[in-house]
Protein backbone atom coordinates (compact mmCIF):
# COMPACT_ATOMS: atom_id res chain seq x y z
CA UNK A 1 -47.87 -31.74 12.92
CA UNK A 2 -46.08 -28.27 12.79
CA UNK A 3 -45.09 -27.45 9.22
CA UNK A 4 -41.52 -25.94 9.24
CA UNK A 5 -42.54 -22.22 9.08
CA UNK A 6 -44.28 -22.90 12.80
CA UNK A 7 -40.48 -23.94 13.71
CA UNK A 8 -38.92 -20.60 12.05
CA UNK A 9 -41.62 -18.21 13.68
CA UNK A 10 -40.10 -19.71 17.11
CA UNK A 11 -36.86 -19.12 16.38
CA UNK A 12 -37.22 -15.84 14.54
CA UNK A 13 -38.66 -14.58 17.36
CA UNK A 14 -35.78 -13.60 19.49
CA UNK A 15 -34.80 -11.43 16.36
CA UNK A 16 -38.32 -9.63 16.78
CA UNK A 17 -37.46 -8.68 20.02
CA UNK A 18 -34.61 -7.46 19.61
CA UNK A 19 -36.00 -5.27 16.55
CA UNK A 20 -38.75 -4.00 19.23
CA UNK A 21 -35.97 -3.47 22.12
CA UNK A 22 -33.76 -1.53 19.67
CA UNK A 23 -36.72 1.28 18.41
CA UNK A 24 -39.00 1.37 21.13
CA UNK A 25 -38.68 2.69 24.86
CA UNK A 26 -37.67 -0.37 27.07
CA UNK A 27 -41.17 -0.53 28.75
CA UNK A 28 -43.39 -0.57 25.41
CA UNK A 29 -40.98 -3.32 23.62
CA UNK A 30 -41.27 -5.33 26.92
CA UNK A 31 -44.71 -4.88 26.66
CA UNK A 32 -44.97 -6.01 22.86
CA UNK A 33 -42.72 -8.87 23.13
CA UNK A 34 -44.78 -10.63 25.38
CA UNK A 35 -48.31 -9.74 23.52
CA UNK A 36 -47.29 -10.19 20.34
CA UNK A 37 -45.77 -13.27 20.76
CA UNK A 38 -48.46 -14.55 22.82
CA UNK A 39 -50.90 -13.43 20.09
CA UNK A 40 -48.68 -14.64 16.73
CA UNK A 41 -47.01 -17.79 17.61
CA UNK A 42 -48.09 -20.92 16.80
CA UNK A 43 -49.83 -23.08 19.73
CA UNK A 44 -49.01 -26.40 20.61
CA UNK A 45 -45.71 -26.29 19.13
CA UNK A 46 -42.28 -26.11 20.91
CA UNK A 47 -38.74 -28.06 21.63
CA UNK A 48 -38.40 -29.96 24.64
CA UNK A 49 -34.48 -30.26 26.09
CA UNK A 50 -33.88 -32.37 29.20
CA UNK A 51 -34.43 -30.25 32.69
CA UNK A 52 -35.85 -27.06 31.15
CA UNK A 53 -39.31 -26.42 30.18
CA UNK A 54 -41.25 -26.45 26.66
CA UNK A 55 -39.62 -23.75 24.05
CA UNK A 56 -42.70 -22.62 23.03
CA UNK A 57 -45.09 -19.26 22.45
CA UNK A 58 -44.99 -18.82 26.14
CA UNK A 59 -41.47 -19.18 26.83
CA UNK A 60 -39.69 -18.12 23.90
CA UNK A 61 -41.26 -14.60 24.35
CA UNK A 62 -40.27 -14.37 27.65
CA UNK A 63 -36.51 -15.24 27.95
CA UNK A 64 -36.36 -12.89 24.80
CA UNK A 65 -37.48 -10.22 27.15
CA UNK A 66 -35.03 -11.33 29.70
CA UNK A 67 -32.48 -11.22 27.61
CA UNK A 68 -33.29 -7.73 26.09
CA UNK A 69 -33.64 -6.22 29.07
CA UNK A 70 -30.59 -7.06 30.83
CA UNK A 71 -29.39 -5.67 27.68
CA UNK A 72 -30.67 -2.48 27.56
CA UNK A 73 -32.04 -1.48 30.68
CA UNK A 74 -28.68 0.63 32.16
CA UNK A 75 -27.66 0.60 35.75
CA UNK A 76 -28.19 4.08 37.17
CA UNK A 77 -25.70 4.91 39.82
CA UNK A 78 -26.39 5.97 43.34
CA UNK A 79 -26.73 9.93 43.71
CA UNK A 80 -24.23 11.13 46.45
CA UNK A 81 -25.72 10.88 49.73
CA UNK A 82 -28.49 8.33 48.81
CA UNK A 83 -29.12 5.76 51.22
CA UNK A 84 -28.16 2.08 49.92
CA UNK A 85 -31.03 0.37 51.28
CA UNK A 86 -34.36 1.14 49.81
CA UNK A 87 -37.03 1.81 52.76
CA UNK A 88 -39.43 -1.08 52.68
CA UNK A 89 -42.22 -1.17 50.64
CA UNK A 90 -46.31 -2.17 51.77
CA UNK A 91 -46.11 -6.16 50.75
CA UNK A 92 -42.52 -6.59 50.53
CA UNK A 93 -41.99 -9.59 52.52
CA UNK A 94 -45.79 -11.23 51.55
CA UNK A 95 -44.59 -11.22 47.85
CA UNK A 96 -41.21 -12.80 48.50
CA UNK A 97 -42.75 -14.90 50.90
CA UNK A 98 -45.08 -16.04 48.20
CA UNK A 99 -41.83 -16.00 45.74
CA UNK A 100 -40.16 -18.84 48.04
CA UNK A 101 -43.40 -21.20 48.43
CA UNK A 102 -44.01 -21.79 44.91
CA UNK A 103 -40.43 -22.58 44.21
CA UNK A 104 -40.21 -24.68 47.27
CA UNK A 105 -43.46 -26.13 47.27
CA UNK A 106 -42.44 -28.64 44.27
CA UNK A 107 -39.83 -30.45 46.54
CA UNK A 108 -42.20 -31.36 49.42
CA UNK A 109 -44.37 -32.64 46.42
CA UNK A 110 -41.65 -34.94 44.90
CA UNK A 111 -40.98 -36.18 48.11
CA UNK A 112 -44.90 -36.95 48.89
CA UNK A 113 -45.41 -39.07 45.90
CA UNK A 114 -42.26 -41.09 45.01
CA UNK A 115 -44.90 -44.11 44.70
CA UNK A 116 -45.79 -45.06 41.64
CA UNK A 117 -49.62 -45.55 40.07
CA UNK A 118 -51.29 -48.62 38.34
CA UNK A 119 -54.49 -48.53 36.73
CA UNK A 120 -54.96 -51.41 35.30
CA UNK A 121 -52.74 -51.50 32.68
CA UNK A 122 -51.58 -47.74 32.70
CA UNK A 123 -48.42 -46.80 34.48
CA UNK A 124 -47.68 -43.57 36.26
CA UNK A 125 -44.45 -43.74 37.72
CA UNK A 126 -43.41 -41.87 41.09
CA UNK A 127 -41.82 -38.44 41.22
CA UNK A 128 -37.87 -37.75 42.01
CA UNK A 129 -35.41 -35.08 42.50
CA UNK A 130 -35.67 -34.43 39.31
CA UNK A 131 -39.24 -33.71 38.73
CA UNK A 132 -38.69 -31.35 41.29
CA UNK A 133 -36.12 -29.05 39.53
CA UNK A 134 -38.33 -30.14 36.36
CA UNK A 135 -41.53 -28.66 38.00
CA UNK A 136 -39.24 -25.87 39.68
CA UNK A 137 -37.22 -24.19 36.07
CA UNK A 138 -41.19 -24.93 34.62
CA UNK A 139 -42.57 -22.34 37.82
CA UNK A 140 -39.70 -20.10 37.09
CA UNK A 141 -40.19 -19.50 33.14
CA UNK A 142 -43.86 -19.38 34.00
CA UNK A 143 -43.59 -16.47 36.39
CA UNK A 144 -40.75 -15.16 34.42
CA UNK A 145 -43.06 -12.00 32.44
CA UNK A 146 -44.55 -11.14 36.42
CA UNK A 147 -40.58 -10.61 37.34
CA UNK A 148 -39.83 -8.48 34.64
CA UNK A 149 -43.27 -6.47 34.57
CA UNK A 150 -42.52 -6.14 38.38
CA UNK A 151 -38.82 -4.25 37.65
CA UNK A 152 -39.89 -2.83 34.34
CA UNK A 153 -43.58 -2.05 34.14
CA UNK A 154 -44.11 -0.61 37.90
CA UNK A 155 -45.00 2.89 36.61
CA UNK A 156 -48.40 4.33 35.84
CA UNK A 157 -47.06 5.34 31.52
CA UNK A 158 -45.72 1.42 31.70
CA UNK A 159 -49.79 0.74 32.96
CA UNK A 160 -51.38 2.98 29.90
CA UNK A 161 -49.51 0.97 27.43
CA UNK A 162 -50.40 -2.51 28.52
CA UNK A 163 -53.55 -1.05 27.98
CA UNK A 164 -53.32 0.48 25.08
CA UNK A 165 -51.50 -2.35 23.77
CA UNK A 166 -54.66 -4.78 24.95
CA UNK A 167 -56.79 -1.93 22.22
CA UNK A 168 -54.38 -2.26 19.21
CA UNK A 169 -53.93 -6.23 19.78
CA UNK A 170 -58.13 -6.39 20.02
CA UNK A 171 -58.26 -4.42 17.03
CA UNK A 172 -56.06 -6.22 14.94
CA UNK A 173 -57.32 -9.75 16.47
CA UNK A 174 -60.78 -8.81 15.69
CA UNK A 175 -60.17 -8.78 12.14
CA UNK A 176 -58.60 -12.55 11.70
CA UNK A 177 -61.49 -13.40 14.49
CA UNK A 178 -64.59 -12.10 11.97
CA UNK A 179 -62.57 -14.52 8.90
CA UNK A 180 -62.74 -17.40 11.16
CA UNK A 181 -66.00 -17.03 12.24
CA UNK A 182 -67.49 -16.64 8.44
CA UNK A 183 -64.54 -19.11 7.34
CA UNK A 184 -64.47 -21.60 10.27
CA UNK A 185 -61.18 -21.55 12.59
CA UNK A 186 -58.57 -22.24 9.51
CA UNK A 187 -56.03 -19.31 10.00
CA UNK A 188 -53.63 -21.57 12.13
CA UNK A 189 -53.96 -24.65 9.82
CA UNK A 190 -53.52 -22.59 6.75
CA UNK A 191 -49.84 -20.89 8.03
CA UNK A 192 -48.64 -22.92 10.54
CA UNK A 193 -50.22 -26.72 9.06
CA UNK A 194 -52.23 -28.08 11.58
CA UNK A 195 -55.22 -27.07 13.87
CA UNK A 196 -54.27 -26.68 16.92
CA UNK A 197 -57.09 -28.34 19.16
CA UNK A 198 -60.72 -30.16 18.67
CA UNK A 199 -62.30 -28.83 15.72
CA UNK A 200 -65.80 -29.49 16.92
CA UNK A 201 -65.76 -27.64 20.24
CA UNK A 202 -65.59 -24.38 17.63
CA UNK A 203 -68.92 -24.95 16.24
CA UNK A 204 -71.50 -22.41 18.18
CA UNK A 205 -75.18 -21.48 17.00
CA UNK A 206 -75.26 -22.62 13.87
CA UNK A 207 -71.25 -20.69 13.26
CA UNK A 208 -67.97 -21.38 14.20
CA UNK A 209 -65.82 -20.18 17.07
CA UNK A 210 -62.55 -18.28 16.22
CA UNK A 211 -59.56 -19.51 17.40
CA UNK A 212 -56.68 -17.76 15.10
CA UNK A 213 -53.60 -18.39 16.98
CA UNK A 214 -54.48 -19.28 20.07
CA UNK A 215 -54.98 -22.29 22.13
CA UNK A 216 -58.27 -22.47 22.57
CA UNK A 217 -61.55 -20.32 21.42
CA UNK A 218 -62.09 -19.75 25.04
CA UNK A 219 -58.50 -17.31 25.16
CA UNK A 220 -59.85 -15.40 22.27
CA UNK A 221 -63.06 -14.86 24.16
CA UNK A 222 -61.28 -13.60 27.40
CA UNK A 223 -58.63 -11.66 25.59
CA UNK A 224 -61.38 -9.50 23.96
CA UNK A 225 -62.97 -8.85 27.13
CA UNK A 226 -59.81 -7.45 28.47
CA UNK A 227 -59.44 -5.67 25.20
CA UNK A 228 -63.22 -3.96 25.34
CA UNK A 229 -62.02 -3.12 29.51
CA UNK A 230 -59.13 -1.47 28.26
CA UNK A 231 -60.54 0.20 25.80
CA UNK A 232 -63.27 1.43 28.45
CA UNK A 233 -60.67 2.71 30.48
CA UNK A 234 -58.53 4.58 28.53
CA UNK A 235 -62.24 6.14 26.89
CA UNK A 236 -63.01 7.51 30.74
CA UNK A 237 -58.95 8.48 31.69
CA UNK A 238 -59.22 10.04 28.47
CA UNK A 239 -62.59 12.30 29.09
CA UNK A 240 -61.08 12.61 32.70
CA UNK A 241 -58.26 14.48 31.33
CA UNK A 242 -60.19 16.32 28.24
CA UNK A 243 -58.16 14.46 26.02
CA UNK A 244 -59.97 13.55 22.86
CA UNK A 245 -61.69 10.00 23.57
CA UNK A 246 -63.97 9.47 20.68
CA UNK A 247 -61.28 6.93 19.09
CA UNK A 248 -61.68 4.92 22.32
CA UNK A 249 -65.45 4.75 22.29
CA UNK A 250 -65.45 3.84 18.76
CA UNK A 251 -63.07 0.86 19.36
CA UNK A 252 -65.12 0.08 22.40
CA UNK A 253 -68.24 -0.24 20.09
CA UNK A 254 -66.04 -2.27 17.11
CA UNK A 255 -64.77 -4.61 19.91
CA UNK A 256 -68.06 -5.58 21.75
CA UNK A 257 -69.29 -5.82 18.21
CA UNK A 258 -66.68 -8.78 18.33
CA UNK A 259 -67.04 -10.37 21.11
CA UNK A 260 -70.92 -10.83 20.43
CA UNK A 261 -69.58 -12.92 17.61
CA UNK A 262 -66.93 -14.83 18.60
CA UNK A 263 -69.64 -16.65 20.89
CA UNK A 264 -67.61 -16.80 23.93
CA UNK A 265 -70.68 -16.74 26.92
CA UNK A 266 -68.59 -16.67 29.57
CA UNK A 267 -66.39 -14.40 28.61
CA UNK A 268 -69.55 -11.66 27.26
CA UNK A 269 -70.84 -12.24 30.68
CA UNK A 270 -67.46 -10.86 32.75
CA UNK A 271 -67.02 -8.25 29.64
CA UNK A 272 -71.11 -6.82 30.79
CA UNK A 273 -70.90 -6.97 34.52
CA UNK A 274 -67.11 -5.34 34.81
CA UNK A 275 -67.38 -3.12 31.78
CA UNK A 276 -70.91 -1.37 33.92
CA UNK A 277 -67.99 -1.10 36.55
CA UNK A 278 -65.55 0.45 34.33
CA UNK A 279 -67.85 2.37 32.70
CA UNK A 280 -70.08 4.09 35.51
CA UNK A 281 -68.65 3.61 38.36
CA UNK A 282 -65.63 5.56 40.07
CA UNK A 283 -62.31 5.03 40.93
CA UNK A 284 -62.83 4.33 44.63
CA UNK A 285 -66.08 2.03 44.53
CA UNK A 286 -63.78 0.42 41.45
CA UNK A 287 -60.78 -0.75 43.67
CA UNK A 288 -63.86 -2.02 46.20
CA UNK A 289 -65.67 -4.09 44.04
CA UNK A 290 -62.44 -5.29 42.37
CA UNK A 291 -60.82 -6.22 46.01
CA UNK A 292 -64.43 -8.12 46.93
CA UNK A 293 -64.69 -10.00 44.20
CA UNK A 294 -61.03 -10.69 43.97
CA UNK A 295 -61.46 -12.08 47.73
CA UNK A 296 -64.31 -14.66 46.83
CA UNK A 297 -62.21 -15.89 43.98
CA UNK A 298 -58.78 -16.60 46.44
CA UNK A 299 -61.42 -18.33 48.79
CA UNK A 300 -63.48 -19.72 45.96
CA UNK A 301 -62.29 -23.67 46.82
CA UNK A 302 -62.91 -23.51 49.89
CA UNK A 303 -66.11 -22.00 49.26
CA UNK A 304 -66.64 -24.87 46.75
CA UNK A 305 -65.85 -27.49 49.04
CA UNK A 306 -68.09 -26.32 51.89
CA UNK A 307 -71.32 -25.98 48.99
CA UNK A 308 -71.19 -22.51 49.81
CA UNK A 309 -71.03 -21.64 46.00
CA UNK A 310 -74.69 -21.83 44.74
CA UNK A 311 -73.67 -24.03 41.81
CA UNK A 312 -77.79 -25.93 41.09
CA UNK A 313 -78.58 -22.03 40.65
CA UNK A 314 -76.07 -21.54 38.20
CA UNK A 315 -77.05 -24.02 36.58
CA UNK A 316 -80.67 -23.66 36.33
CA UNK A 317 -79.56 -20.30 34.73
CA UNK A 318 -77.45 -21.46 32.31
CA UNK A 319 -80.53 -24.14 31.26
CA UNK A 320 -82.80 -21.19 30.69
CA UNK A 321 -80.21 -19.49 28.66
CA UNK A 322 -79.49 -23.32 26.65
CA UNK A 323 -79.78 -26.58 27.32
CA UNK A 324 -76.31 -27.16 25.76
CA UNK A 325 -74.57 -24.81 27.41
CA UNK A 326 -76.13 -26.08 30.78
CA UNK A 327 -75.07 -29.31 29.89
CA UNK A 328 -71.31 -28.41 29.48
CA UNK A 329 -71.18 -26.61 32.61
CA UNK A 330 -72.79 -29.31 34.74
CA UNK A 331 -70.16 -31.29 33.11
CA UNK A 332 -67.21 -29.01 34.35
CA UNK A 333 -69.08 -29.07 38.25
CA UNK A 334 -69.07 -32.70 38.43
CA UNK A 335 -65.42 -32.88 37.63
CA UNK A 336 -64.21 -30.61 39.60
CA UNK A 337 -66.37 -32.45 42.73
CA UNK A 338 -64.33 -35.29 41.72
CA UNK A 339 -60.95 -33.91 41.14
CA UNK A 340 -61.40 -32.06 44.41
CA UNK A 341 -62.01 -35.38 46.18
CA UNK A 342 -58.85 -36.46 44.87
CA UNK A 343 -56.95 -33.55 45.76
CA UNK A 344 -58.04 -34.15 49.54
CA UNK A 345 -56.51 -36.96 49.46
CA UNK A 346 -53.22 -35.00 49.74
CA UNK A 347 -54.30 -31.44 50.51
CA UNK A 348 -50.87 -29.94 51.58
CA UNK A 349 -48.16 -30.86 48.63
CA UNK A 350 -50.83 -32.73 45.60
CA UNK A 351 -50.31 -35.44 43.84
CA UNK A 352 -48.11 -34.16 41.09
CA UNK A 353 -47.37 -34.24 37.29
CA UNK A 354 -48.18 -36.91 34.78
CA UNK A 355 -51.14 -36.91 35.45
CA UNK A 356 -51.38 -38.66 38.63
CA UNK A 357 -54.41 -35.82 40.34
CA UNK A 358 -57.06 -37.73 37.38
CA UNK A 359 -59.07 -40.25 38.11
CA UNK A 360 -58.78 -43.41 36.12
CA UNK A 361 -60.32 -46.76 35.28
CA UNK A 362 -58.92 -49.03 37.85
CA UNK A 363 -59.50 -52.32 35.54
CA UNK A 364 -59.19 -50.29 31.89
CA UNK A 365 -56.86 -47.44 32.53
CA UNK A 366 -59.07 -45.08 30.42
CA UNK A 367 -59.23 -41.66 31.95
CA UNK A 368 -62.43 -40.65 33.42
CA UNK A 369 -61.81 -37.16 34.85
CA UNK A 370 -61.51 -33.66 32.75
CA UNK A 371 -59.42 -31.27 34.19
CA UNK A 372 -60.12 -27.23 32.99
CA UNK A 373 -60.28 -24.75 35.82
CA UNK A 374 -56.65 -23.30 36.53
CA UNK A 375 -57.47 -23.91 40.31
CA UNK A 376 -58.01 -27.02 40.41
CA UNK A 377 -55.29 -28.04 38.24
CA UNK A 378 -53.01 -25.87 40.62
CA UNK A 379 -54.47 -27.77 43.91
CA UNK A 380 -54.55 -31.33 42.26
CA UNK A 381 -50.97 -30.75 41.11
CA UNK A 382 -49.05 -28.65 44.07
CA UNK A 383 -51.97 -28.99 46.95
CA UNK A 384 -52.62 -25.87 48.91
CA UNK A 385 -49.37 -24.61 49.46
CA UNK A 386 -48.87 -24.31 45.52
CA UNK A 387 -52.41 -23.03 45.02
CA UNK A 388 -51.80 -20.32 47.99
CA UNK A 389 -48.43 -19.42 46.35
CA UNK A 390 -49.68 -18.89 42.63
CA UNK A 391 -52.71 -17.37 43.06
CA UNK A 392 -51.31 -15.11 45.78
CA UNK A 393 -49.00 -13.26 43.25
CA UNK A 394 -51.93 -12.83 41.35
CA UNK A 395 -54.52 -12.01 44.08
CA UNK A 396 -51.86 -9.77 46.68
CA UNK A 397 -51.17 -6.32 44.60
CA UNK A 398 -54.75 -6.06 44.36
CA UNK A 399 -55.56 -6.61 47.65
CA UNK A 400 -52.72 -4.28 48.57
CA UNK A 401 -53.46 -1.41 45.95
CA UNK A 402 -57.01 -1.49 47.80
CA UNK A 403 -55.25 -1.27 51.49
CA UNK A 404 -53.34 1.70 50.16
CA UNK A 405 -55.27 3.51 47.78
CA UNK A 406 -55.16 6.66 49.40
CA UNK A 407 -51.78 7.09 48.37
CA UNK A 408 -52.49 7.31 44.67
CA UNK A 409 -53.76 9.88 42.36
CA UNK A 410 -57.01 10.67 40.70
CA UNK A 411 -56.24 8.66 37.44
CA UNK A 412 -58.31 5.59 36.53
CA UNK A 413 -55.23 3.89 34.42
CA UNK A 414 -54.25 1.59 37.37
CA UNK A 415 -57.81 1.06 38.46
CA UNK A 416 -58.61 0.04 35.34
CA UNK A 417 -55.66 -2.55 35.15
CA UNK A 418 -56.86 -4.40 38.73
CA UNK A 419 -60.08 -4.22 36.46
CA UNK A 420 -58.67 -5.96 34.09
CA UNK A 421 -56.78 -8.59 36.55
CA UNK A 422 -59.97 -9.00 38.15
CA UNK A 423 -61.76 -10.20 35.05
CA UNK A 424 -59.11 -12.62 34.36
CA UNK A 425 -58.84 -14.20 37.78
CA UNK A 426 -63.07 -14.84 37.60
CA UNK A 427 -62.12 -16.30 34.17
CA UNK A 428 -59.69 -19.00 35.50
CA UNK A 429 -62.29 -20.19 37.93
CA UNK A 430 -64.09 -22.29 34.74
CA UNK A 431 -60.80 -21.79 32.73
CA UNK A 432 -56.79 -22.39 32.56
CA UNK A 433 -56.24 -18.95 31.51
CA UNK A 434 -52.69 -17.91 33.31
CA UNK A 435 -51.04 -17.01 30.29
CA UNK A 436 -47.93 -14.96 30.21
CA UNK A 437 -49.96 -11.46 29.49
CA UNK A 438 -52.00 -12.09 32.88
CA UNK A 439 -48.65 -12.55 34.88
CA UNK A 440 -47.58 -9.58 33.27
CA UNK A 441 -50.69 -7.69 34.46
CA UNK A 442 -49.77 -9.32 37.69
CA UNK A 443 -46.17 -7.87 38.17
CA UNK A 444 -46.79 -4.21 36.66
CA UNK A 445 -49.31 -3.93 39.86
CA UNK A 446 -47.29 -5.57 41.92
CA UNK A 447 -44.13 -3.54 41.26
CA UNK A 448 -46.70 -0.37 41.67
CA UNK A 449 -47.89 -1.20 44.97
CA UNK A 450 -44.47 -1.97 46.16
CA UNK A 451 -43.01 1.16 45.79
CA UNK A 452 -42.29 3.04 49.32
CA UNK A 453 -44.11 5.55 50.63
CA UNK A 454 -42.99 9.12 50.88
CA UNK A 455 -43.98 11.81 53.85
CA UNK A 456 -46.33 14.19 52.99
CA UNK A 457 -44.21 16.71 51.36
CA UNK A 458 -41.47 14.47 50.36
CA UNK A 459 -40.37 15.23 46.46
CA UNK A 460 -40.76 11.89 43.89
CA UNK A 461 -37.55 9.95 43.62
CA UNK A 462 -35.21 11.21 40.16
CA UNK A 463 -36.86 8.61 37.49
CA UNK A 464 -34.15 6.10 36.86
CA UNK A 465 -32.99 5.71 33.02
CA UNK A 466 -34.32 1.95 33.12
CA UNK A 467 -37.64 2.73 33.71
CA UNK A 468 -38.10 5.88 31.18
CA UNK A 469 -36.17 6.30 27.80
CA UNK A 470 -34.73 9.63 26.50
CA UNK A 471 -36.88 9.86 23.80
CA UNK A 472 -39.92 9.44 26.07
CA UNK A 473 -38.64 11.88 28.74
CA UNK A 474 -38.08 14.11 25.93
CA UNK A 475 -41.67 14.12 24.18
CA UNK A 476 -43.08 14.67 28.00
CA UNK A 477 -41.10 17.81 28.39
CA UNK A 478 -41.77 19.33 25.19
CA UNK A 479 -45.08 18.98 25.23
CA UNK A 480 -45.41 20.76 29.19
CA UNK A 481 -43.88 23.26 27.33
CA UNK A 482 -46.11 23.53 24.87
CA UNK A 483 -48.91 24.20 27.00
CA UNK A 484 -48.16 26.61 29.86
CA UNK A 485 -51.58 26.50 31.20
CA UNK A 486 -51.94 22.55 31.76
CA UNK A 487 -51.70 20.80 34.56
CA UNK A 488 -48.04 19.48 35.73
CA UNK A 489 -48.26 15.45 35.02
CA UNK A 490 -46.86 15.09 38.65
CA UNK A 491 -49.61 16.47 40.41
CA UNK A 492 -52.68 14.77 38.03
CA UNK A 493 -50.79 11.49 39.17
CA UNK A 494 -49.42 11.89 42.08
CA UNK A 495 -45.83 11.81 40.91
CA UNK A 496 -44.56 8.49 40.96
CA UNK A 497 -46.71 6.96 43.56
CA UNK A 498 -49.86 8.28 41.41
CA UNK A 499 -51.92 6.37 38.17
């Protein structure tokens, strides 16, 4: 059980935030809200009112945010003589479209399984009206960091510091991570009073697993990856711009130093074969590989269901790499044959919450299905339409950035964040990794690739207050001015359409 300081950390929170939206610009305490708490909180702790969803590390964060920056994010007036409607933007009406399933998609669910279950003697009763506005507020505070990130994090600075603030979060991670892993994962029972998941599953090669604050040792694996990407990135944009960039290599050496230790296989893998990308490759064959790959995972179940995913290869590989690792994946394959079979059974809306997408004992009750890959969680649960409208918002700004790139600049800071998105959407294949940092990923590109287009010639839109603070707008001037000979920022990035 949570001890009461987990309680206090929840509900001190909010006063964080607003310490972050009062000294930093609006983007970086946006930005450091949602990591932060993501990274601090306890897990597996919240408060649970009627109709709304779980108070927790996810949510609290968020409607912080929300709150902060209706706050202080000021309303720019109209110049005289600009038009009232905005031109459209490349994607507009996929994303809203996309916007409108997953909220609706939850009603043709409820009304698709109002039967109930029996197993035996377990009990699943059928789903109502209100599960439906249960499972709708639940989509909205999930996708709540992608909203903001879309109006607040749309620029190419908003882009550097989610990066940067992927670095300084790795860094200061990998420190409680190398205590856990001489210590064994005891951080989170030591300050909060309880651990936070199977103790067992943490034991690796003769070590232990870190798990510090998070869910699961598997999120600590994948959010060092993205740290080592970022940290790759900036190390390149850096050199690019003959900035110095040996404080980036070094923390790309410190933090791959980490993840070798925090015994995370999967996630090592995607850190090698993206970070080669990151690291060698350039911008252009970048957005390629990351639009390709990001293609075969939107497709991936139906790929899986036709056995066009070479899965006995995989995992003869992962038997020649260890028997037990080999033996945990084959596990994971056979339930999702399973719990794919299930979800067939009602393709189109799923089967629901409380479980009712498992398989169960029909004489026993006991449940005989594990459920761990985000996508089939999303099918079982909300059936195609839901899966379609969830991992669209994830999948479509890359996809778009890709169908567009010509219109952006030389810079590899938005590159590098599709980079990053890409990583984390191979992770949730195996994993249920759509936590609120990846849906804030998801927004900043989405609010990037969204933005109109301008003729060839046209001048960059006046930067509205929200989106830059004075104190930022002033430290970009002043330093132009201190160096006559460089570059105008404009034309390295394109202006506003640029990264």
């Amino acid at each position: 059980m949570p001890n009461g300081f987990a309680y206090l950390m929840l509900f001190a929170w909010p006063f964080v935030a607003l310490a972050l939206f009062r000294t930093l610009p609006l983007h970086k305490a946006l930005i450091w809200t949602m990591m932060a708490g993501y990274l601090v909180l306890p897990s597996a702790t919240g408060i649970k009112l009627p109709m709304i969803p779980m108070l927790d590390k996810h949510s609290i964060p968020a409607l912080s945010a929300l709150l902060f920056c209706q706050i202080y994010a000021p309303r720019a007036p109209a110049a005289p003589g600009q038009p009232r409607v905005r031109p459209r933007a490349a994607g507009r009406g996929l994303i809203t479209g996309l916007l409108v399933l997953l909220l609706g998609a939850p009603f043709l669910t409820a009304v698709t399984n109002a039967e109930p279950l029996f197993y035996g003697p377990r009990f699943i009763p059928g789903l109502s009206l209100y599960d439906a506005f249960s499972m709708i507020s639940t989509a909205l505070i999930t996708i709540l960091p992608f909203l903001l990130a879309w109006r607040h994090l749309d620029t190419p600075e908003a882009h550097r510091e989610i990066l940067r603030a992927f670095v300084f979060g790795g860094l200061a991670y990998s420190l409680l991570a190398m205590i856990e892993v001489r210590l064994s994962p005891q951080l989170h029972t030591w300050i909060y009073g309880f651990f936070q998941h199977d103790f067992i599953q943490h034991i690796r090669a003769g070590g232990f697993r870190p798990v510090v604050f998070l869910s699961h040792g598997l999120m600590v694996g994948i959010f060092f990856c993205l740290s080592i990407l970022a940290a790759l990135v900036l190390w390149r944009e850096a050199r690019r711009e003959g900035a110095r960039s040996i404080g980036w290599f070094c923390a790309v050496l410190w933090l791959a130093i980490t993840m070798v230790m925090v015994k995370s296989v999967g996630a090592l893998t995607i850190s090698v074969g993206i970070g080669l990308v990151a690291g060698l490759l350039g911008r252009r064959l970048q957005i390629l590989l990351a639009a390709i790959v990001v293609g075969v995972v939107l497709l991936y179940p139906v790929l899986r269901g036709a056995g066009f995913v070479p899965v006995d290869e995989v995992y003869e590989i992962a038997l020649s790499y260890s028997e037990e690792r080999a033996q945990s994946l084959k596990f994971r394959l056979d339930n999702e044959d399973v719990l794919l079979a299930r979800a067939n059974e009602k393709p189109l809306s799923g089967w629901g919450g409380w479980g009712r997408h498992s398989l169960f004992d029909p004489v026993t009750g006991q449940e005989l299905s594990v459920t761990d890959g985000i996508w089939i969680i999303l099918i079982g649960q909300y059936g195609w339409l839901g899966y379609i409208a969830y991992f669209g918002l994830l999948t479509a700004p890359i996809l778009l950035y890709a169908r567009h790139a010509r219109r952006f600049g030389p810079s590899l800071i938005t590159p590098g964040l599709l980079l990053l998105m890409t990583a984390v959407l191979i992770d949730c294949l195996p994993n249920a990794g759509l936590v609120p940092y990846v849906w804030m990923m998801a927004g900043a590109l989405t609010g990037f690739v969204m933005q109109p287009a301008r003729a060839p010639g046209e001048a960059a839109p006046a930067t509205p207050p929200q989106e830059r603070s004075m104190e930022a707008a002033s430290s970009w001037l002043m330093q132009d001015a201190a160096s006559p000979g460089r570059r105008p920022r404009g034309a390295a990035d394109g202006g506003r359409g640029g990264t």
